[in-house]
Protein backbone atom coordinates (compact mmCIF):
# COMPACT_ATOMS: atom_id res chain seq x y z
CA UNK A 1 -65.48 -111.04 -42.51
CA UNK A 2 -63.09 -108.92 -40.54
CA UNK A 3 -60.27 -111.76 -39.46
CA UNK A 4 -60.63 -112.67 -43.53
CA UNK A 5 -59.93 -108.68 -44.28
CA UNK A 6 -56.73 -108.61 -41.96
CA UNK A 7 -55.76 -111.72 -43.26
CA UNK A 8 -55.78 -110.41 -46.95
CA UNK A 9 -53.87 -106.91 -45.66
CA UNK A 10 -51.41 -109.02 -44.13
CA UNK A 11 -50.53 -110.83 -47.38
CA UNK A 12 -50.29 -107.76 -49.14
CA UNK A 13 -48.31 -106.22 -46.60
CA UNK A 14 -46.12 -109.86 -46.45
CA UNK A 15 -45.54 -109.75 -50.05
CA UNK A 16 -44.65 -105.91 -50.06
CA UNK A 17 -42.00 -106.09 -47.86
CA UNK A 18 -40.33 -109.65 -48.78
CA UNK A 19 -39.98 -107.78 -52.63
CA UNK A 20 -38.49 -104.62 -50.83
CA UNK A 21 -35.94 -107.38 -49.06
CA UNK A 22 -35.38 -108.89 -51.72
CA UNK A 23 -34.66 -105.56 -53.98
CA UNK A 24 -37.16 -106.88 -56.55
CA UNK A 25 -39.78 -104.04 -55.87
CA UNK A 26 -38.27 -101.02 -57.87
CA UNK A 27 -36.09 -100.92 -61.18
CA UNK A 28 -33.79 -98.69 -63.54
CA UNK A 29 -35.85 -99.82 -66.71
CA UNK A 30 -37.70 -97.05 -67.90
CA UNK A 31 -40.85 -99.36 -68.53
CA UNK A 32 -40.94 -100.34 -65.11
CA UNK A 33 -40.26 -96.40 -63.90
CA UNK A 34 -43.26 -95.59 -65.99
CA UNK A 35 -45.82 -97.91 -64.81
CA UNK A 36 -45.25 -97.75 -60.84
CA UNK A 37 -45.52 -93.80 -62.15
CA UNK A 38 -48.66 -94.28 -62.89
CA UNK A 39 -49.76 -96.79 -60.42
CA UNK A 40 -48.89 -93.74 -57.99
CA UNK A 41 -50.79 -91.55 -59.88
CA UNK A 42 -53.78 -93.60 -59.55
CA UNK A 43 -53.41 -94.36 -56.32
CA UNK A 44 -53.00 -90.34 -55.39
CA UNK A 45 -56.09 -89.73 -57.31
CA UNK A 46 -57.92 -92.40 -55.90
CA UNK A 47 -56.92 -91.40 -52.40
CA UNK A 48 -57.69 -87.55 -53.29
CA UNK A 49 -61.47 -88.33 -55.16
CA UNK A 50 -62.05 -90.69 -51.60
CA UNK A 51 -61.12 -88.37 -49.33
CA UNK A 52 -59.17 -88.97 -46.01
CA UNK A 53 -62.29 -89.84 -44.25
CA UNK A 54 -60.91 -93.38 -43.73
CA UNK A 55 -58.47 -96.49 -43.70
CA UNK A 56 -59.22 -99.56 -41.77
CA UNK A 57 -56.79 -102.32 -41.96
CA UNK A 58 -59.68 -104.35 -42.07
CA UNK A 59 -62.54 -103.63 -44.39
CA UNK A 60 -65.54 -101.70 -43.39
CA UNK A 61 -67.79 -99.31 -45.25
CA UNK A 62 -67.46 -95.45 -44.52
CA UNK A 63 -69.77 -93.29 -44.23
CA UNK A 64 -70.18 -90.38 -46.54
CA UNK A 65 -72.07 -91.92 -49.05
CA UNK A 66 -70.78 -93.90 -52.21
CA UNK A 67 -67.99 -92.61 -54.17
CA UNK A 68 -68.33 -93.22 -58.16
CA UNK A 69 -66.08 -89.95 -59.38
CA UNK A 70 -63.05 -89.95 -60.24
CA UNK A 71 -61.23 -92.89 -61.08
CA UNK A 72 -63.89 -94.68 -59.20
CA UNK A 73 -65.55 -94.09 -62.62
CA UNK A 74 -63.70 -96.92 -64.63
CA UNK A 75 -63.04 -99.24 -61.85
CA UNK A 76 -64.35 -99.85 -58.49
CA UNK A 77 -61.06 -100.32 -56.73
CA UNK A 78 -58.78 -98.19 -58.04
CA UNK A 79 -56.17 -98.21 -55.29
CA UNK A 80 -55.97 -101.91 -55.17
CA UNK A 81 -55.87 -101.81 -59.21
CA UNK A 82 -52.87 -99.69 -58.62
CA UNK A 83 -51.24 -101.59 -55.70
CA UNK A 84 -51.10 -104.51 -58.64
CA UNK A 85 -49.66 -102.54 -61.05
CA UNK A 86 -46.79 -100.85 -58.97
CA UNK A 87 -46.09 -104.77 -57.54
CA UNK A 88 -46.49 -106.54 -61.07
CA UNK A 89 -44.32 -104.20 -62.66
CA UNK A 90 -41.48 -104.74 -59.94
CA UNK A 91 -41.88 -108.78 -59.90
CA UNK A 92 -41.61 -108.73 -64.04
CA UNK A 93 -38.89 -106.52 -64.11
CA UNK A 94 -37.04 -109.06 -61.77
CA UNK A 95 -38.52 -112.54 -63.23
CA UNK A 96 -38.25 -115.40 -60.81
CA UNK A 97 -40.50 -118.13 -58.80
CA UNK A 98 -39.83 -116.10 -55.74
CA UNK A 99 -41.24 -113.11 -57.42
CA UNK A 100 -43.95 -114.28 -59.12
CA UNK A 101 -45.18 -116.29 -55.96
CA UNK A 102 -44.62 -112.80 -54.26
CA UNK A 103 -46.89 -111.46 -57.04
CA UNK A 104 -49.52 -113.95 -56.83
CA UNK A 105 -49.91 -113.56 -52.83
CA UNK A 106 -50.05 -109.53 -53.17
CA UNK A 107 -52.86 -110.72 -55.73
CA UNK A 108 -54.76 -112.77 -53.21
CA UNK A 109 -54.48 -110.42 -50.58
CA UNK A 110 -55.96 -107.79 -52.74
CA UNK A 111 -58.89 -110.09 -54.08
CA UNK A 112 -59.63 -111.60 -50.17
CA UNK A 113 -59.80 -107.83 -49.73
CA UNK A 114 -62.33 -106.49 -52.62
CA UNK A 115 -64.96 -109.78 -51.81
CA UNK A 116 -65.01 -108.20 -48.49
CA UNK A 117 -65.39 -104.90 -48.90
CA UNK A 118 -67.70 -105.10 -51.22
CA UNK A 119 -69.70 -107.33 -49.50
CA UNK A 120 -69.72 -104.77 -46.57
CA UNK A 121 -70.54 -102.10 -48.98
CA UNK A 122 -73.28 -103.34 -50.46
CA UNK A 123 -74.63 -103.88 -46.80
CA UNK A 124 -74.11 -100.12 -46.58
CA UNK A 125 -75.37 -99.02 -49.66
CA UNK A 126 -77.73 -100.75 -51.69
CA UNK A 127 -76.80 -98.42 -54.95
CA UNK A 128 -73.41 -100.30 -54.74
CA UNK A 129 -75.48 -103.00 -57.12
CA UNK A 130 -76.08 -100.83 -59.71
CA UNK A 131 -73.07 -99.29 -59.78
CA UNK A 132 -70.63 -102.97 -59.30
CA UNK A 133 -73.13 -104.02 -62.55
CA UNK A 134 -72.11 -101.16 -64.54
CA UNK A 135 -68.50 -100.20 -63.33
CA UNK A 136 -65.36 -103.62 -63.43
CA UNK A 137 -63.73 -104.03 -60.61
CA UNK A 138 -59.82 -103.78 -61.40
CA UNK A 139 -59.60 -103.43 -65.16
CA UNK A 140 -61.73 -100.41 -67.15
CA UNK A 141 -63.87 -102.67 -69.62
CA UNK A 142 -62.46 -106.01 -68.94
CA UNK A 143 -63.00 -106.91 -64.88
């Protein structure tokens, strides 16, 4: 489980950087401005309702007890819902096979990432259940 964790934050971090080489990341266009706004904003909440009590580039469950405040309330993995909106909102601004293959692997990495942390954290905490069957993972009410 660990080598598969690293290996999703390394395509994230892969696909991250190529769109900062390539300048297909960040845009002028307003829309685009707006959403990797908010995708911050999530991602500082997220970070803020967690706490600082960890980051592991490979996935493991922290201590402390589960955390379903927050924006953990709508979706179970908030940061990673906001990593794909900041990086989907960069590769549609700048439309191309490069950036949409860029897009895709960001999208991997993320989802190699959730299956296993949350099969570490229902290890952890068997609550986890009842809160994965009541709470989507990336998308409030859809998934």
């Amino acid at each position: 489980m660990r080598r598969l964790s690293l290996l999703g934050f390394a395509l994230i971090i892969i696909a991250l950087v190529a769109l900062l080489t390539i300048h297909a990341l960040f845009s002028s266009e307003p829309w685009v401005i707006a959403l990797q706004v908010a995708a911050a904003l999530l991602m500082v909440w997220a970070r803020m309702t967690f706490g600082m009590r960890s980051f592991h580039a490979d996935a493991k469950a922290t201590a402390g007890g589960l955390v379903t405040s927050g924006p953990y309330r709508y979706v179970r993995h908030p940061i990673y819902a906001a990593i794909c909106l900041f990086v989907w909102a960069g590769v549609l601004a700048h439309f191309s096979p490069l950036t949409i293959f860029l897009g895709v692997l960001a999208t991997v990495g993320i989802l190699v990432r959730i299956r296993c942390e949350e099969t570490l954290v229902t290890e952890e905490y068997p609550e986890y259940r009842d809160y994965a069957a009541r709470t989507k993972r990336l998308l409030p009410g859809m998934w």
